[in-house]
C-alpha atoms as a PDB file:
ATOM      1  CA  UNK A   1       0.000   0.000   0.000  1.00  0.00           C
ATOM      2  CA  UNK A   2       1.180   3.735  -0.980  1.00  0.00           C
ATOM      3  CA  UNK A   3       1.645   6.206   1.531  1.00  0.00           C
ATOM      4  CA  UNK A   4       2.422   9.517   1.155  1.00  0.00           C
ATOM      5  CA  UNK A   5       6.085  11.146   3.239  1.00  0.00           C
ATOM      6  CA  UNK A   6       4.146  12.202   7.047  1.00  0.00           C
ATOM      7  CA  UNK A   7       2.270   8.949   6.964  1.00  0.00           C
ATOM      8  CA  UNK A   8       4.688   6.666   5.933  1.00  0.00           C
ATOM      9  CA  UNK A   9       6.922   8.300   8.962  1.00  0.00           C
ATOM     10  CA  UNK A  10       4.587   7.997  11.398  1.00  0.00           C
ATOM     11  CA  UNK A  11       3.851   4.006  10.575  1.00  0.00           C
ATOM     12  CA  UNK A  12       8.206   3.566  10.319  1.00  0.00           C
ATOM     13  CA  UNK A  13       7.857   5.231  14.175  1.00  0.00           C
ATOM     14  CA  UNK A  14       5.438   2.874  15.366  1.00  0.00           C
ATOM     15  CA  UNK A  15       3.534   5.749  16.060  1.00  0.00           C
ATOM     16  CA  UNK A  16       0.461   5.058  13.596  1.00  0.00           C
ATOM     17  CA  UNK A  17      -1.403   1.351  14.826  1.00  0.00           C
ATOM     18  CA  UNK A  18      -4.017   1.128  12.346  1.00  0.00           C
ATOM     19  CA  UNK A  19      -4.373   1.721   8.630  1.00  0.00           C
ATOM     20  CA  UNK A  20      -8.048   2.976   7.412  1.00  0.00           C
ATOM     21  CA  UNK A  21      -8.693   2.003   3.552  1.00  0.00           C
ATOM     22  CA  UNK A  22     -11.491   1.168   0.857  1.00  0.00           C
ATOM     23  CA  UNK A  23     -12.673  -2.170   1.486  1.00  0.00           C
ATOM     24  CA  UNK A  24     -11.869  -3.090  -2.121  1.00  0.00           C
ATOM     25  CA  UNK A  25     -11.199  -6.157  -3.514  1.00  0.00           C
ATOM     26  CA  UNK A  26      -7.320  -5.825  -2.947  1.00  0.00           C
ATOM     27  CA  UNK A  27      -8.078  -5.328   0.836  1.00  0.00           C
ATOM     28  CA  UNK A  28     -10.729  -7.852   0.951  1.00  0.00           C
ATOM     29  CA  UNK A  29      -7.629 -10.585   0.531  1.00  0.00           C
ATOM     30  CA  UNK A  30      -6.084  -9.360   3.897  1.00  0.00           C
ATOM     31  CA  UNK A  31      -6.356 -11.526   6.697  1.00  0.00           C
ATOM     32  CA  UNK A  32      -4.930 -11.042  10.520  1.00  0.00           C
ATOM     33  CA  UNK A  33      -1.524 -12.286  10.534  1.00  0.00           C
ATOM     34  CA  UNK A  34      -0.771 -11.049   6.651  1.00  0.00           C
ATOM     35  CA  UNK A  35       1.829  -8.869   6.246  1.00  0.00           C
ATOM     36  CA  UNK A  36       0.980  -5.419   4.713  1.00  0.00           C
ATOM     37  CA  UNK A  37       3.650  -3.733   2.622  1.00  0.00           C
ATOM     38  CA  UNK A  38       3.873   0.135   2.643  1.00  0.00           C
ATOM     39  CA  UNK A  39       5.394   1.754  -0.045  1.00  0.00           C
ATOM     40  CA  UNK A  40       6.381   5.571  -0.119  1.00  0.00           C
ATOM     41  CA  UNK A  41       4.729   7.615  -2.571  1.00  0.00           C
ATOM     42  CA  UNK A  42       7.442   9.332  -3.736  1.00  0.00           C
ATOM     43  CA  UNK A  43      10.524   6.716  -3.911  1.00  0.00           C
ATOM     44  CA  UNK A  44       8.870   3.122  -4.888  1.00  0.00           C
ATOM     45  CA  UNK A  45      12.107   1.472  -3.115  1.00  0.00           C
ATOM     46  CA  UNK A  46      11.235   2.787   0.319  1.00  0.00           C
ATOM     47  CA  UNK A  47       9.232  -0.009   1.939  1.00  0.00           C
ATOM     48  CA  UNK A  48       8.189  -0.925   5.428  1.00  0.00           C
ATOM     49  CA  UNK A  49       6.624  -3.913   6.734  1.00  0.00           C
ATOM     50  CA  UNK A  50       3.963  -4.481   9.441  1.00  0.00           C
ATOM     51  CA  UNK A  51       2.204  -7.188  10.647  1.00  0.00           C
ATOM     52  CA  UNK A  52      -2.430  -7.013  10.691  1.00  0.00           C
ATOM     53  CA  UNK A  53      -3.308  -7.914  14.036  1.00  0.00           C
ATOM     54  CA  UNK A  54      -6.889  -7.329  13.805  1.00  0.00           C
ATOM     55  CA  UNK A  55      -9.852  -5.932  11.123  1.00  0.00           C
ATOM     56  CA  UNK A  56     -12.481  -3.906  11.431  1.00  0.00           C
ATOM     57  CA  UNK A  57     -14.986  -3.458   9.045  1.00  0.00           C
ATOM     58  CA  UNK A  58     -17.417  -0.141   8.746  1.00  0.00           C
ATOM     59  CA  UNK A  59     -19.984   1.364   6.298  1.00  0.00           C
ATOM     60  CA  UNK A  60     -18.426   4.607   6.003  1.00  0.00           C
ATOM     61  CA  UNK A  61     -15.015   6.491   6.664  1.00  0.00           C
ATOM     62  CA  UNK A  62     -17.168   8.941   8.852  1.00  0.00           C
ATOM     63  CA  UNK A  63     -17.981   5.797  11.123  1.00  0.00           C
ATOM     64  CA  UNK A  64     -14.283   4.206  11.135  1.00  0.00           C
ATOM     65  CA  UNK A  65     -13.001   8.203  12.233  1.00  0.00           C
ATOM     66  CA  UNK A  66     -15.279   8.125  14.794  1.00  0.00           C
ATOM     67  CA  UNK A  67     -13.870   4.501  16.187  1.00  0.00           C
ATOM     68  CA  UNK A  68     -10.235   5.867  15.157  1.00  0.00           C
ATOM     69  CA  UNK A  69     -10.187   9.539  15.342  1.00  0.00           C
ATOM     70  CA  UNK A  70      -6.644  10.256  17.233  1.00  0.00           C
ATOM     71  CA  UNK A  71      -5.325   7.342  15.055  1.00  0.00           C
ATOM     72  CA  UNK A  72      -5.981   7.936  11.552  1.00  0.00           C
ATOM     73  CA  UNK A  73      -7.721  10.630   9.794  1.00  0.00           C
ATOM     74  CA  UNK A  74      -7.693  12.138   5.471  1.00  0.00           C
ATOM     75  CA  UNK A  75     -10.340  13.326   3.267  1.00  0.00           C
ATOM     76  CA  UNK A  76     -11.171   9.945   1.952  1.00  0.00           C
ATOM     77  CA  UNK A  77     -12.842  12.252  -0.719  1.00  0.00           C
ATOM     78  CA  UNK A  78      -9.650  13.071  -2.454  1.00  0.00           C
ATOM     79  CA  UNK A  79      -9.132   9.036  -2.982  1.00  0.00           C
ATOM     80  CA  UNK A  80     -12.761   6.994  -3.461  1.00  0.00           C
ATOM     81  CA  UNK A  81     -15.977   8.191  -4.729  1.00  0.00           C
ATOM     82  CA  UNK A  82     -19.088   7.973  -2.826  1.00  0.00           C
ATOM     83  CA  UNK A  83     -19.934   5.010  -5.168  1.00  0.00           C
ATOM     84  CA  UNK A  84     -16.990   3.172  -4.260  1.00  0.00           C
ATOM     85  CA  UNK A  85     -17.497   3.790  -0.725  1.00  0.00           C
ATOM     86  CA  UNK A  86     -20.841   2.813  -0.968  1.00  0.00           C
ATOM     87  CA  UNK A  87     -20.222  -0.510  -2.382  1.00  0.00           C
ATOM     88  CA  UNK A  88     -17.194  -1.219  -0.651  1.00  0.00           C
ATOM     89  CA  UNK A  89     -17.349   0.258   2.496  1.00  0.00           C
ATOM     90  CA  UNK A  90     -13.750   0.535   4.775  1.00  0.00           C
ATOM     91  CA  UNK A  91     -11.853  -1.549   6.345  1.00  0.00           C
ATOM     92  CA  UNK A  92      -9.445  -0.566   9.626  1.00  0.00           C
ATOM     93  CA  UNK A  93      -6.018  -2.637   9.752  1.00  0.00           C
ATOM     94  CA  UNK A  94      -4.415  -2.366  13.185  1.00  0.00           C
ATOM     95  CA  UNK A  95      -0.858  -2.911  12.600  1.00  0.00           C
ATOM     96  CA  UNK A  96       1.829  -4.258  14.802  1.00  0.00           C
END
């Protein structure tokens, strides 16, 4: 998964424990124990491992910042649609 500089820093620091995303059929595959690859936006061979301890599914992003608000928090507008949001909804990784 991409992430732009600040985020990607904050998940390298062990500061950022869970990942909020489309629940699209890439993220559908992800079970606990998989092992989620972050990629930095800008340089494709910066890369950072962590480990999904747990999923959490939710109808909207509005619903998963409410669950998650100190943890994780973007205009999910600028990414996904309403219709994708709608039919997908979002999934929470908590990372470890």
């Amino acid at each position: 998964m991409h992430l732009a500089e600040v985020p990607f820093k904050v998940v390298e620091s062990d500061s950022k424990k869970v990942e909020v995303r489309l629940n699209d059929a890439k993220r559908q595959a992800v079970e606990v124990g998989d092992i989620i690859i972050f990629v930095l936006f800008s340089d494709n061979t910066t890369k950072l491992e962590r480990s999904v301890s747990a999923l959490e599914h939710f109808s909207t992003f509005t619903e998963a910042y409410k669950q998650y608000e100190a943890e994780e928090k973007f205009a999910a507008a600028e990414y996904y649609d309403e219709k994708e949001i709608t039919n997908s909804g979002v999934v929470v990784f908590s990372l470890k």
